[in-house]
Protein backbone atom coordinates (compact mmCIF):
# COMPACT_ATOMS: atom_id res chain seq x y z
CA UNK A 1 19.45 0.96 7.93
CA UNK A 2 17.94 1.08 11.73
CA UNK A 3 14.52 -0.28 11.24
CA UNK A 4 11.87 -1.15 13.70
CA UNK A 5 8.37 -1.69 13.24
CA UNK A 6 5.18 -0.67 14.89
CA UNK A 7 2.44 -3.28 15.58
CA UNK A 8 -0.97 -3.84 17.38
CA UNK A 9 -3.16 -6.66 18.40
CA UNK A 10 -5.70 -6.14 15.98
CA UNK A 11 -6.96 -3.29 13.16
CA UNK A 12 -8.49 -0.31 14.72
CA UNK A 13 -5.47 -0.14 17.05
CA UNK A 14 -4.25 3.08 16.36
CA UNK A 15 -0.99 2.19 14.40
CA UNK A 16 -1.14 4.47 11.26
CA UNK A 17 -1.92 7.51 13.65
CA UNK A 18 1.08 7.04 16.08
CA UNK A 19 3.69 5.67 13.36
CA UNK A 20 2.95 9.12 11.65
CA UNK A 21 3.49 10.76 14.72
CA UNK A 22 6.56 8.77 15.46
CA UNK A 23 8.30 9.48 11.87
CA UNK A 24 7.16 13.29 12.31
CA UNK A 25 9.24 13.47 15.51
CA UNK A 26 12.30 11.30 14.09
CA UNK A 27 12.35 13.81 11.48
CA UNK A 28 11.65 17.02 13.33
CA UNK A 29 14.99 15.77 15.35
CA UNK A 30 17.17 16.46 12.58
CA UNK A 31 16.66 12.26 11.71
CA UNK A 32 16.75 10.79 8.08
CA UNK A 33 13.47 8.75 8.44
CA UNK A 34 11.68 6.40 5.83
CA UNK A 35 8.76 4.38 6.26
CA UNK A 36 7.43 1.41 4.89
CA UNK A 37 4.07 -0.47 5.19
CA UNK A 38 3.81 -4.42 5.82
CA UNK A 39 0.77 -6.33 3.06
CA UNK A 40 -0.94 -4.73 0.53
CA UNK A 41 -2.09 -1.43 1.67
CA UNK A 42 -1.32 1.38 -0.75
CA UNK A 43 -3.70 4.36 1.24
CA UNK A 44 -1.76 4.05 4.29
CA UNK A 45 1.67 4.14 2.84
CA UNK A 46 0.69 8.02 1.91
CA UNK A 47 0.49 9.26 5.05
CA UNK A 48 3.60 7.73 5.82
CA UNK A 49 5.27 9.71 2.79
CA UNK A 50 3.15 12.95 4.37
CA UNK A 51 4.95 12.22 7.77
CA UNK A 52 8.34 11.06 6.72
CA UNK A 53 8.63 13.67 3.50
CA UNK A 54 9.79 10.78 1.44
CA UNK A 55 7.63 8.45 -0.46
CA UNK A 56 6.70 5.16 1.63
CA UNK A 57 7.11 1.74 -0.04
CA UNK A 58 5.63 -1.73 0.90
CA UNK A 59 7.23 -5.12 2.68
CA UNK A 60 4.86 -7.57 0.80
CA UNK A 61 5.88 -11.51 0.81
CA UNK A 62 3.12 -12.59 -1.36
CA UNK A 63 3.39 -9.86 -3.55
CA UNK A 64 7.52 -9.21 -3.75
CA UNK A 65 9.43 -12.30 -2.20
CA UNK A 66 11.63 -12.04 0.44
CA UNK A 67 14.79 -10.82 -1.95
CA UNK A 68 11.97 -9.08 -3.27
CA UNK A 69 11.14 -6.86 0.30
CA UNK A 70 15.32 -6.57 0.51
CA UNK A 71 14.90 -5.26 -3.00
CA UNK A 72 12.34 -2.96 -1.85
CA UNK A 73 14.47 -1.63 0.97
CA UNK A 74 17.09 -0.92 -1.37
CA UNK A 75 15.50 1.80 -2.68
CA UNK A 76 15.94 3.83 0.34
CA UNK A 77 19.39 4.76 1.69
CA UNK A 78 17.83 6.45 4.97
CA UNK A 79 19.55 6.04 8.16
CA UNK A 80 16.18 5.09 10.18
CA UNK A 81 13.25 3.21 9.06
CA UNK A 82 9.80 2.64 10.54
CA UNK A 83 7.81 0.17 9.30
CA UNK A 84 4.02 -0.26 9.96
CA UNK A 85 2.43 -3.61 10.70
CA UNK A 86 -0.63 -4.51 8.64
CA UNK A 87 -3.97 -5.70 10.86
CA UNK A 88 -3.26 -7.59 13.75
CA UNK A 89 0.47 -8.51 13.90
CA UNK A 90 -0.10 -12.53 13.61
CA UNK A 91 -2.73 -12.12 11.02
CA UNK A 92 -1.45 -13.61 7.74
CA UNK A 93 -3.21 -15.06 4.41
CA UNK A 94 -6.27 -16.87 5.59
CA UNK A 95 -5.53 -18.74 9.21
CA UNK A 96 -2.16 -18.65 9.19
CA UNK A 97 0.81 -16.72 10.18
CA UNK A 98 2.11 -16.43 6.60
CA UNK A 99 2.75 -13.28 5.47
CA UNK A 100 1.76 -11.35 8.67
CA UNK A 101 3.64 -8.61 9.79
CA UNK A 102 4.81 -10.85 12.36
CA UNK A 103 5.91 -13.06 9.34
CA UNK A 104 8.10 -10.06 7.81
CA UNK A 105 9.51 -9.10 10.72
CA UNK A 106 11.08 -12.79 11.51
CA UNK A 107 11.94 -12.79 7.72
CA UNK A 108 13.78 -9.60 7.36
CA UNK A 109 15.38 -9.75 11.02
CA UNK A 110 13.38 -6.52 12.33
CA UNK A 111 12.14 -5.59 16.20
CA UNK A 112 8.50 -4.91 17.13
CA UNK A 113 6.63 -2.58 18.99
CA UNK A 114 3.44 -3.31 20.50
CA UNK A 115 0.51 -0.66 20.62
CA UNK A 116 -1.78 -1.82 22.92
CA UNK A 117 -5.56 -0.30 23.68
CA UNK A 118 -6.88 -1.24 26.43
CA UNK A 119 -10.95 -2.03 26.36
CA UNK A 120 -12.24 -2.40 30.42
CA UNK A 121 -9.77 -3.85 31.32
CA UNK A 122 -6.86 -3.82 33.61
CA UNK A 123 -4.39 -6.52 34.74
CA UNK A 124 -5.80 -8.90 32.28
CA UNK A 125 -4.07 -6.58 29.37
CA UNK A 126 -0.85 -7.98 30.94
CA UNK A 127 -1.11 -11.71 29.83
CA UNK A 128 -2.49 -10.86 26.82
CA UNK A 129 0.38 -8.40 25.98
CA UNK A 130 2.99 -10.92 27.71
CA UNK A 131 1.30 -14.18 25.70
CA UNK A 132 1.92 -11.93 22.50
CA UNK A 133 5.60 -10.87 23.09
CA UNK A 134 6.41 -14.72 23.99
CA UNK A 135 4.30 -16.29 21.10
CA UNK A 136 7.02 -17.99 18.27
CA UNK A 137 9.73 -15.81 19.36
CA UNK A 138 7.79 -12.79 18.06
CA UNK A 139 10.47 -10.24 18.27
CA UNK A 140 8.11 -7.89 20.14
CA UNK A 141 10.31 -6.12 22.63
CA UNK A 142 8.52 -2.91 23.75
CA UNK A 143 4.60 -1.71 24.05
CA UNK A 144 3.12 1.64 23.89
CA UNK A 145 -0.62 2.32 25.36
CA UNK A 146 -3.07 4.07 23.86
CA UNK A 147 -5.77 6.24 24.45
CA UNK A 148 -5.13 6.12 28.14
CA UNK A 149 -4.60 8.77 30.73
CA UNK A 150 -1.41 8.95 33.16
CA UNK A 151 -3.39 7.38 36.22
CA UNK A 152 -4.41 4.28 33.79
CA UNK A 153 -1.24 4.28 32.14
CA UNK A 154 1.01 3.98 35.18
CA UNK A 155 -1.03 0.80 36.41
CA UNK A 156 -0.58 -0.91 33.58
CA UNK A 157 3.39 0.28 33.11
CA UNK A 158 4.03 -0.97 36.88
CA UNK A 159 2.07 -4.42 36.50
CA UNK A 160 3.76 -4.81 33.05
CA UNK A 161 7.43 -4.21 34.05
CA UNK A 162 6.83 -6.52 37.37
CA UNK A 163 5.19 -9.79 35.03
CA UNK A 164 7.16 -9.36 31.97
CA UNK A 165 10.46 -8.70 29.89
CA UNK A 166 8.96 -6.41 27.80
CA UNK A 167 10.02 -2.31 27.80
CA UNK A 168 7.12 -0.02 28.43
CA UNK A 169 7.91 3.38 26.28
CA UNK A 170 4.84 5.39 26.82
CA UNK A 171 1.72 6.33 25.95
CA UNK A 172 -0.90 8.17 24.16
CA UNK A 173 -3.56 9.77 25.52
CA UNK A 174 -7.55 10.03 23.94
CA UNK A 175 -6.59 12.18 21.17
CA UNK A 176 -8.77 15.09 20.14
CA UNK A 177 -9.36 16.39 16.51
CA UNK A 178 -6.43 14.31 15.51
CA UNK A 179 -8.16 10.87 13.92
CA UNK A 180 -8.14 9.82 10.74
CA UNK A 181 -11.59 9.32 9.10
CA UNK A 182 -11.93 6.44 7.11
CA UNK A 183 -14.31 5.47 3.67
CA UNK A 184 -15.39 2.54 2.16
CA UNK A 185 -11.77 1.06 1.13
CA UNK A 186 -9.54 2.46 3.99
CA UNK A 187 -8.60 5.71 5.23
CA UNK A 188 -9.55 8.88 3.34
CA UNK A 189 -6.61 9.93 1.08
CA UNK A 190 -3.86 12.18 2.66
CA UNK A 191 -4.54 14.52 -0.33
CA UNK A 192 -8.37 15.33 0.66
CA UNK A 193 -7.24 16.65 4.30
CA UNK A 194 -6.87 19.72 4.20
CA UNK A 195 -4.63 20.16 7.57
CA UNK A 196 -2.90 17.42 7.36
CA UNK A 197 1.32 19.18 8.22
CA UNK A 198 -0.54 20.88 11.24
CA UNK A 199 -2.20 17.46 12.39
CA UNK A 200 1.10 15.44 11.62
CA UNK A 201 2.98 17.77 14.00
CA UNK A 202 0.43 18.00 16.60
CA UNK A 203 1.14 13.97 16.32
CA UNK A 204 4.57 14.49 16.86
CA UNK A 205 4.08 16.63 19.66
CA UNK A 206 2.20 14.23 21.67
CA UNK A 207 4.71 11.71 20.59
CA UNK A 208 7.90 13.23 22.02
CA UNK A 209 5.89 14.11 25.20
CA UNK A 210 4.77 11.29 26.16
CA UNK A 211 7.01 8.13 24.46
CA UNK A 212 10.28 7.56 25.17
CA UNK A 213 11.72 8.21 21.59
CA UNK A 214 15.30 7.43 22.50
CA UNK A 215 14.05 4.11 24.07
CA UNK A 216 12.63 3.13 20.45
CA UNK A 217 15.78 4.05 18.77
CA UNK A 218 17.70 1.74 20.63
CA UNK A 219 15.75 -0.79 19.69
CA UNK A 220 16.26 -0.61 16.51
CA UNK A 221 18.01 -3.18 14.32
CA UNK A 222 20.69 -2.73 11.45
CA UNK A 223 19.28 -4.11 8.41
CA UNK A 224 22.12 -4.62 5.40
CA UNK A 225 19.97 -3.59 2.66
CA UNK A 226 21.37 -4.93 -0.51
CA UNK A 227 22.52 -2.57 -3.33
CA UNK A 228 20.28 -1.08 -5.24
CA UNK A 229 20.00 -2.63 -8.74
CA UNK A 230 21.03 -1.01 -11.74
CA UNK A 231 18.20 -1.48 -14.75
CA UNK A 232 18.62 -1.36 -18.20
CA UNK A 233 17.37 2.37 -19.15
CA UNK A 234 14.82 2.24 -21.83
CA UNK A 235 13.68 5.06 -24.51
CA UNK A 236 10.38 4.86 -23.42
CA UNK A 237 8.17 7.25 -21.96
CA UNK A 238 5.58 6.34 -19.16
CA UNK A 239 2.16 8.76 -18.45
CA UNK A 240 1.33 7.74 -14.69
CA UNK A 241 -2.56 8.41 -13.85
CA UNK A 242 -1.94 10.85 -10.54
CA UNK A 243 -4.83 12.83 -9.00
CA UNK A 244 -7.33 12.40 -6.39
CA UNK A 245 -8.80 9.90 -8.08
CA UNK A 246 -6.07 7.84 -9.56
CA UNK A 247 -3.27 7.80 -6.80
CA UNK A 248 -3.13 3.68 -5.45
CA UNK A 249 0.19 2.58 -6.79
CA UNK A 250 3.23 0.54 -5.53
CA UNK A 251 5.95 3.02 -4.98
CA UNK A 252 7.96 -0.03 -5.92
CA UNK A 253 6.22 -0.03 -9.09
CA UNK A 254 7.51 4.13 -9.43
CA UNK A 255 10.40 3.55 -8.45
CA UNK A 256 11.53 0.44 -11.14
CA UNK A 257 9.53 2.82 -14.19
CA UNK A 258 11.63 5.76 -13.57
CA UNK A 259 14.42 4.04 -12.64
CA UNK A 260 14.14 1.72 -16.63
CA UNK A 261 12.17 4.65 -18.19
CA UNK A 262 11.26 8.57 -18.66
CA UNK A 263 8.13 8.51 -16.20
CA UNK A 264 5.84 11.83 -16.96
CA UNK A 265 2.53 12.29 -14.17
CA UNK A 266 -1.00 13.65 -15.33
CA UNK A 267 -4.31 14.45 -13.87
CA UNK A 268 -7.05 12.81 -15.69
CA UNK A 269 -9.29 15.27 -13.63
CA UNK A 270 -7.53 18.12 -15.15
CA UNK A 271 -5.65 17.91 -17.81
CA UNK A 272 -6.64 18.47 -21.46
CA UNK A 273 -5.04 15.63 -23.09
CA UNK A 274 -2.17 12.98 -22.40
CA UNK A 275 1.04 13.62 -22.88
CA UNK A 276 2.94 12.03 -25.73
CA UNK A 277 4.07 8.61 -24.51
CA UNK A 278 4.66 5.64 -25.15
CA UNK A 279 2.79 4.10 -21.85
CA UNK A 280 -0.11 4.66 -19.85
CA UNK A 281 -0.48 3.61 -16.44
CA UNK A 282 -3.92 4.10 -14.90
CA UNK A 283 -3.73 2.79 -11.04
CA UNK A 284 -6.45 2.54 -8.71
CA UNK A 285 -7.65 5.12 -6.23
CA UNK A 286 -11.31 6.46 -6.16
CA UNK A 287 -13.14 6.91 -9.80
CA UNK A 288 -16.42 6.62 -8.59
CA UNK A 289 -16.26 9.44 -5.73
CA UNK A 290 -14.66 11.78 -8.62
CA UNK A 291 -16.79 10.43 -11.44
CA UNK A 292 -18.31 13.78 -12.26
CA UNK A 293 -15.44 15.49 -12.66
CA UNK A 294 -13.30 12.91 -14.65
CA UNK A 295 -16.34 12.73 -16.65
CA UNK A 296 -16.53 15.95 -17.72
CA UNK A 297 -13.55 16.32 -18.62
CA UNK A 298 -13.74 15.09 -22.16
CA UNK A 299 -11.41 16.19 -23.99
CA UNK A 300 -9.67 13.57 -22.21
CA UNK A 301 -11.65 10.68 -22.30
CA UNK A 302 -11.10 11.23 -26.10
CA UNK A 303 -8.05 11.54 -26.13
CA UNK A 304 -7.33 8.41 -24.27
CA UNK A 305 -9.80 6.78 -26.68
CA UNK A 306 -7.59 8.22 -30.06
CA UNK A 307 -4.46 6.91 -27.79
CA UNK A 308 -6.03 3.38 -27.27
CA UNK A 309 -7.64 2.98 -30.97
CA UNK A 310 -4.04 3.65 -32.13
CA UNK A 311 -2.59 1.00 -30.88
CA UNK A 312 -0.79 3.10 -27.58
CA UNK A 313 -0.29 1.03 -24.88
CA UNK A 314 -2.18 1.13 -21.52
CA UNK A 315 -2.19 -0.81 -18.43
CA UNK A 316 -5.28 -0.13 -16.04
CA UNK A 317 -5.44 -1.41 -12.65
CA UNK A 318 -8.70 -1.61 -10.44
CA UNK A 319 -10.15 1.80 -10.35
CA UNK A 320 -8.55 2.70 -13.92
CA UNK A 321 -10.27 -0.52 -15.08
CA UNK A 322 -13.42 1.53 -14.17
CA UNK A 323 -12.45 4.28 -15.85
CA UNK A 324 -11.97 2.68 -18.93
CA UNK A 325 -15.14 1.05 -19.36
CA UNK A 326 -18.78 2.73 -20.53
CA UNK A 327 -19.85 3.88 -17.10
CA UNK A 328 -19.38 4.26 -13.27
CA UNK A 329 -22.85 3.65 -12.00
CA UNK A 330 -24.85 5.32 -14.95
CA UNK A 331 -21.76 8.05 -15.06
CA UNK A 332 -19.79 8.41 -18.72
CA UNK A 333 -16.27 7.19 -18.83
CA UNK A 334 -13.76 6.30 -21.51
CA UNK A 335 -15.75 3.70 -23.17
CA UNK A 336 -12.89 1.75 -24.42
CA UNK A 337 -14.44 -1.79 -22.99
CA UNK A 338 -17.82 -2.32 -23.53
CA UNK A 339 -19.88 -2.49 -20.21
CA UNK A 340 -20.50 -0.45 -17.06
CA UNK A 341 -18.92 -0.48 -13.71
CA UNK A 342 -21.10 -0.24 -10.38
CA UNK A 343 -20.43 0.15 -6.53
CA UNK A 344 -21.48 -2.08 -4.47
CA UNK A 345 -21.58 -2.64 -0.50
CA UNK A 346 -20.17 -5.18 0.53
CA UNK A 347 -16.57 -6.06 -0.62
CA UNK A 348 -16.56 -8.17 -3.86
CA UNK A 349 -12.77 -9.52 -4.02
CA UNK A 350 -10.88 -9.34 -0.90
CA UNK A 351 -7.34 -10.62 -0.62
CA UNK A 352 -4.42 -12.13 -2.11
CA UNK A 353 -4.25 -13.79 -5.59
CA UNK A 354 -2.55 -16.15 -8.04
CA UNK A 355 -2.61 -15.36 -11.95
CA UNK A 356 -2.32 -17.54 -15.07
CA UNK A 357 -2.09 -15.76 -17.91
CA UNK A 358 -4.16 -18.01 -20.22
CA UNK A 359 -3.36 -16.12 -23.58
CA UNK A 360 -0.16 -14.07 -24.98
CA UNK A 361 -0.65 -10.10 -23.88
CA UNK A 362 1.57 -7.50 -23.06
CA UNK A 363 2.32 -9.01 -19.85
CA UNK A 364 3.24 -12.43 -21.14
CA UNK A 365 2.84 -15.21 -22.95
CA UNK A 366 0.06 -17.66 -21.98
CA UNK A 367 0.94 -19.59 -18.95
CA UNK A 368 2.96 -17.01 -17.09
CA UNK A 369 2.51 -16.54 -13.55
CA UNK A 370 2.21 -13.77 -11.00
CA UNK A 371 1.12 -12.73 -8.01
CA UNK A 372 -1.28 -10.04 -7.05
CA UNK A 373 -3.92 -8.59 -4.59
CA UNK A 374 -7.72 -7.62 -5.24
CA UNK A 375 -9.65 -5.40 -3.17
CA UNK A 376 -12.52 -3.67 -4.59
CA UNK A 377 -16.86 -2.65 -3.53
CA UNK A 378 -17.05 -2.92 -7.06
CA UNK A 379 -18.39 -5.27 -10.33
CA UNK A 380 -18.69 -5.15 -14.22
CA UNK A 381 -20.08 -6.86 -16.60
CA UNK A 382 -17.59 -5.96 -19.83
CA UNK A 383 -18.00 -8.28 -22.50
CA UNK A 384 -15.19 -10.32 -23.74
CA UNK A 385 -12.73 -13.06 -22.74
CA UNK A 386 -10.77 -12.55 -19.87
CA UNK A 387 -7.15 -13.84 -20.19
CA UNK A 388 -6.49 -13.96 -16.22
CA UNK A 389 -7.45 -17.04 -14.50
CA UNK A 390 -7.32 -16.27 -10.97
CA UNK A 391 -6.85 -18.23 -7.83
CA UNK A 392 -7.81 -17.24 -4.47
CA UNK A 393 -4.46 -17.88 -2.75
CA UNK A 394 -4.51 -20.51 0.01
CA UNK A 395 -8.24 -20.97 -0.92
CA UNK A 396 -10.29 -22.61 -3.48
CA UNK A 397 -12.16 -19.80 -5.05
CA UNK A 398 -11.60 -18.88 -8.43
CA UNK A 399 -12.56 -16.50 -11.37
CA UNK A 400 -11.41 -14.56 -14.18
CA UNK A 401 -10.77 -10.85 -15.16
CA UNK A 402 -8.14 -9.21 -17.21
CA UNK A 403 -9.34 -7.96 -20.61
CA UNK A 404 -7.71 -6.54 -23.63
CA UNK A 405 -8.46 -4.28 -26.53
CA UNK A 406 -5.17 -3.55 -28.86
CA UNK A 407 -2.66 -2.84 -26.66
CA UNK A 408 -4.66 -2.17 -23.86
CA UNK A 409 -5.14 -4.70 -20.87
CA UNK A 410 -7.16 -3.45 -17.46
CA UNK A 411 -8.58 -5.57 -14.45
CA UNK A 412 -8.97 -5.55 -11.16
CA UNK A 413 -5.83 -6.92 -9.75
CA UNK A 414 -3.12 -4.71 -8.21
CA UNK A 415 0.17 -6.45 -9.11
CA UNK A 416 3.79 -5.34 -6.87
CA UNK A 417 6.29 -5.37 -10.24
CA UNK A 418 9.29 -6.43 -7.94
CA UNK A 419 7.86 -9.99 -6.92
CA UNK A 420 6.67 -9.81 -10.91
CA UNK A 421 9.73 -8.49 -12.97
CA UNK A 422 9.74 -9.73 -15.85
CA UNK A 423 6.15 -8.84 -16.18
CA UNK A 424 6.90 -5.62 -16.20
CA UNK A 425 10.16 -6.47 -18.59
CA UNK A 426 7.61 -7.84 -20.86
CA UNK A 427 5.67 -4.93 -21.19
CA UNK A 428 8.55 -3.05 -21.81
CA UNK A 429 9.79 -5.61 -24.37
CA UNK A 430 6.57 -5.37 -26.05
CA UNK A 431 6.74 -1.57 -26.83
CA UNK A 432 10.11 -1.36 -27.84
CA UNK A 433 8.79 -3.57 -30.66
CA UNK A 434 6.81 -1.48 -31.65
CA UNK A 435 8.33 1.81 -31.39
C-alpha cells in the first residue's frame, strides 16, 4: 500500500483541513484512497472517512503496538494511503519523541510531508523547516505552505529550494468559508455539518490547483501490510451505540467485532428500544450536548435498565459512562450507577494510560493489563469500588475508575482492542458462558 503522511510543526497547523482535501482529490482521480490518523484522536479520523468514503482507522503505538499498527493496516487493501500526523510531528507522550507521529513514521517505514504556516516571518521559516527535515533522520521529504498568497509563497519556495533538500509541492491559500469549527474536545463532528461533500470538494479543488499532487504520489512508500487475520466467528450479537451523541470509537475496535461477531448499530437518541443482543457497546462522543434528547427518550433508558438488571452485558466507554449514570449535569439518564456526571472546564484526564485490573470482570481476571487513553471536561462521583487502577503513563499520577454492576462495566478510558486482544477475547469468552 503507497502511504505517506501529512505533518505540521505544531496543532493548529492546518493538517486535518488539507489531508481531507488531499484524499478528496486522490479519490476524485479515479484513486483507491484510505486514510488513517496517528495517536488517539477518534473525531478527526471521521472526516477522513467523509473525504476518503471509507472508514479511517488509527496508527497508535501506545494503544496497538507496532504489529499492532501493521495489524491495523491490514484491514485496508487500498492502493494509496494518507495518514495524518497527530499535534506537532515530534510531539510524543510527555517530553519525548515516543509515540509521535514522527515516532510512527520511523516505525512503520513511511515519508512525511511538512505543512508549514508561516507567522511574520520570512527567511527565518527556512531553518526552522530545514532544522525539522534534518532532525533524527525525520523522513520529512517535502513541505506545503499554508495560508499564503502566490507573491509570499514563491519567496519562500525559491529560498527553500536554494538552502535545502527538501521538495516544495505547493500551497494553500487563506481559505474562506472552508474551516473547521472546533468545541470543547476537538473538532465538531462531521455529522453536525451540514455541507460537509460540498466543502470537502471545494478542498479538493484548491488542492489540485495549487499542490503538486503527482509530486506527493511519488513520494510515497510501499508498505507490505501483513495479511489480514482470520478470527474465530462467534454466535454473538453486538448493539453498537451510533448517533450524534455516541459516535467516538476505534474503527479497529469495528472492524475486530464484526469481523468475530454479528455487529447490529442503534441510536440511543432515537430508537425505541435495543435490539436483541447479546452485547452492548456504548462509546464516547457528546452526551452532554444531546442530553435532552437522549433523555427523553425513555423508553430507552428503560430498556437499557431491564437489559442491564438482567444480567445483559454492556461495556460503556467515556461518554456512555455518562450516560449510564443518574444524571448529566442535573439531566436524567439511565441510572444504572448511582451518581451524577458534570462538565467541567478545564480538561480533567488528559493523555495516555496504564490499567491493572485489580478484580476479575468481564475484561479479565485481576491483574491483567492494558493500555488505554483518557480525555474527558468531565467528573462523577458514582459510588462503588473501582476495579481499574490507573497509571498516568510515563508519569507518576494515578487514580482509579472502572465500575461494575452485573455484567455491566463503564469508565472513562477509551481502550484500542488490537494492542488489547485478549481483552476483548475475554469479553467474548465471558458471554458465551453464559449464553
Amino acid at each position: 500500500m503507497k502511504t505517506i503522511m501529512i505533518t505540521a510543526p505544531s496543532s493548529g497547523s492546518g493538517k486535518t483541513t488539507i489531508t481531507i482535501g488531499i484524499i478528496r482529490a486522490l479519490k476524485n482521480m479515479g484513486l483507491d484512497v484510505c486514510a488513517y490518523k496517528t495517536g488517539p484522536d477518534y473525531i478527526d479520523t471521521a472526516f477522513l472517512s467523509k473525504a476518503a468514503g471509507k472508514r479511517a482507522g488509527n496508527l497508535d503505538m501506545h494503544l496497538q503496538g507496532k504489529e499492532g499498527m501493521f495489524k491495523a493496516m491490514s484491514f485496508e487493501k487500498s492502493e494509496y494511503c494518507i495518514v495524518e500526523g497527530a499535534m506537532g510531528y515530534f510531539d510524543g507522550i510527555y517530553n519525548t519523541c515516543t509515540n509521535s507521529s514522527y515516532d510512527i513514521s520511523r516505525t512503520l517505514g513511511i515519508n512525511s510531508v511538512l505543512i508549514y504556516t508561516p507567522y511574520g516571518e520570512m527567511f527565518s521559516a527556512v531553518p526552522k523547516i530545514k532544522g525539522m527535515a534534518e532532525f533524527e533522520d525525520s523522513n520529512i521529504k517535502a513541505v506545503i505552505f499554508n495560508n499564503v498568497n502566490l507573491h509570499y509563497y514563491q519567496m519562500l519556495k525559491e529560498a527553500v529550494e536554494k538552502h535545502t533538500d527538501i521538495k516544495v509541492l505547493g500551497y494553500i491559500p487563506k481559505l474562506q468559508d472552508m474551516e473547521l469549527k472546533s468545541r470543547h474536545l476537538g473538532l465538531i463532528q462531521s455529522v453536525e455539518i451540514e455541507n460537509l461533500e460540498e466543502m470537502i470538494d471545494r478542498l479538493s479543488e484548491v488542492i489540485r490547483e495549487n499542490i503538486d499532487i503527482n509530486g506527493i504520489l511519488s513520494l510515497m512508500n510501499d508498505i507490505s501490510t501483513k495479511e489480514k487475520p482470520i478470527y474465530r466467528k462467534r454466535k454473538i450479537r453486538v448493539a453498537v451505540a451510533m448517533d450524534k451523541a455516541f459516535s467516538f470509537y476505534y474503527k479497529e475496535n469495528l472492524v475486530l467485532l464484526e469481523n468475530m461477531c454479528d455487529v447490529v448499530y442503534f441510536s440511543p437518541m432515537k430508537d425505541e428500544k435495543l435490539p436483541d443482543c447479546d452485547l452492548v457497546y456504548l462509546g464516547g462522543g457528546y452526551p452532554e450536548v444531546f442530553k435532552d434528547e437522549i433523555s427523553k427518550n425513555k423508553s430507552m433508558i428503560k430498556s437499557i435498565m431491564d437489559y442491564a438488571d438482567n444480567g445483559g452485558f454492556i461495556y460503556a466507554e467515556c461518554g456512555g459512562f455518562m450516560y449510564l449514570t443518574e444524571h448529566i449535569d442535573g439531566t436524567p439518564m439511565v441510572g444504572i450507577f448511582k451518581g451524577n456526571s458534570r462538565m467541567t472546564k478545564s480538561l480533567q484526564r488528559f493523555g495516555y494510560i496504564d490499567i491493572e485490573l485489580k478484580k476479575d470482570s468481564i475484561l479479565g481476571a485481576a491483574g491483567e493489563k492494558l493500555t488505554a487513553h483518557e480525555f474527558h471536561k468531565s467528573t462523577s462521583d458514582v459510588e462503588g469500588e473501582c476495579i481499574y487502577k490507573i497509571n498516568r503513563t510515563m508519569g507518576e499520577k494515578t487514580w482509579e475508575c472502572g465500575y461494575t454492576y452485573k455484567n455491566v462495566l463503564a469508565g472513562y478510558p477509551h481502550i484500542n482492542f488490537i494492542g488489547n486482544t485478549t481483552v476483548l477475547e475475554h469479553l467474548l469468552d465471558e458471554i458465551e458462558k453464559c449464553k
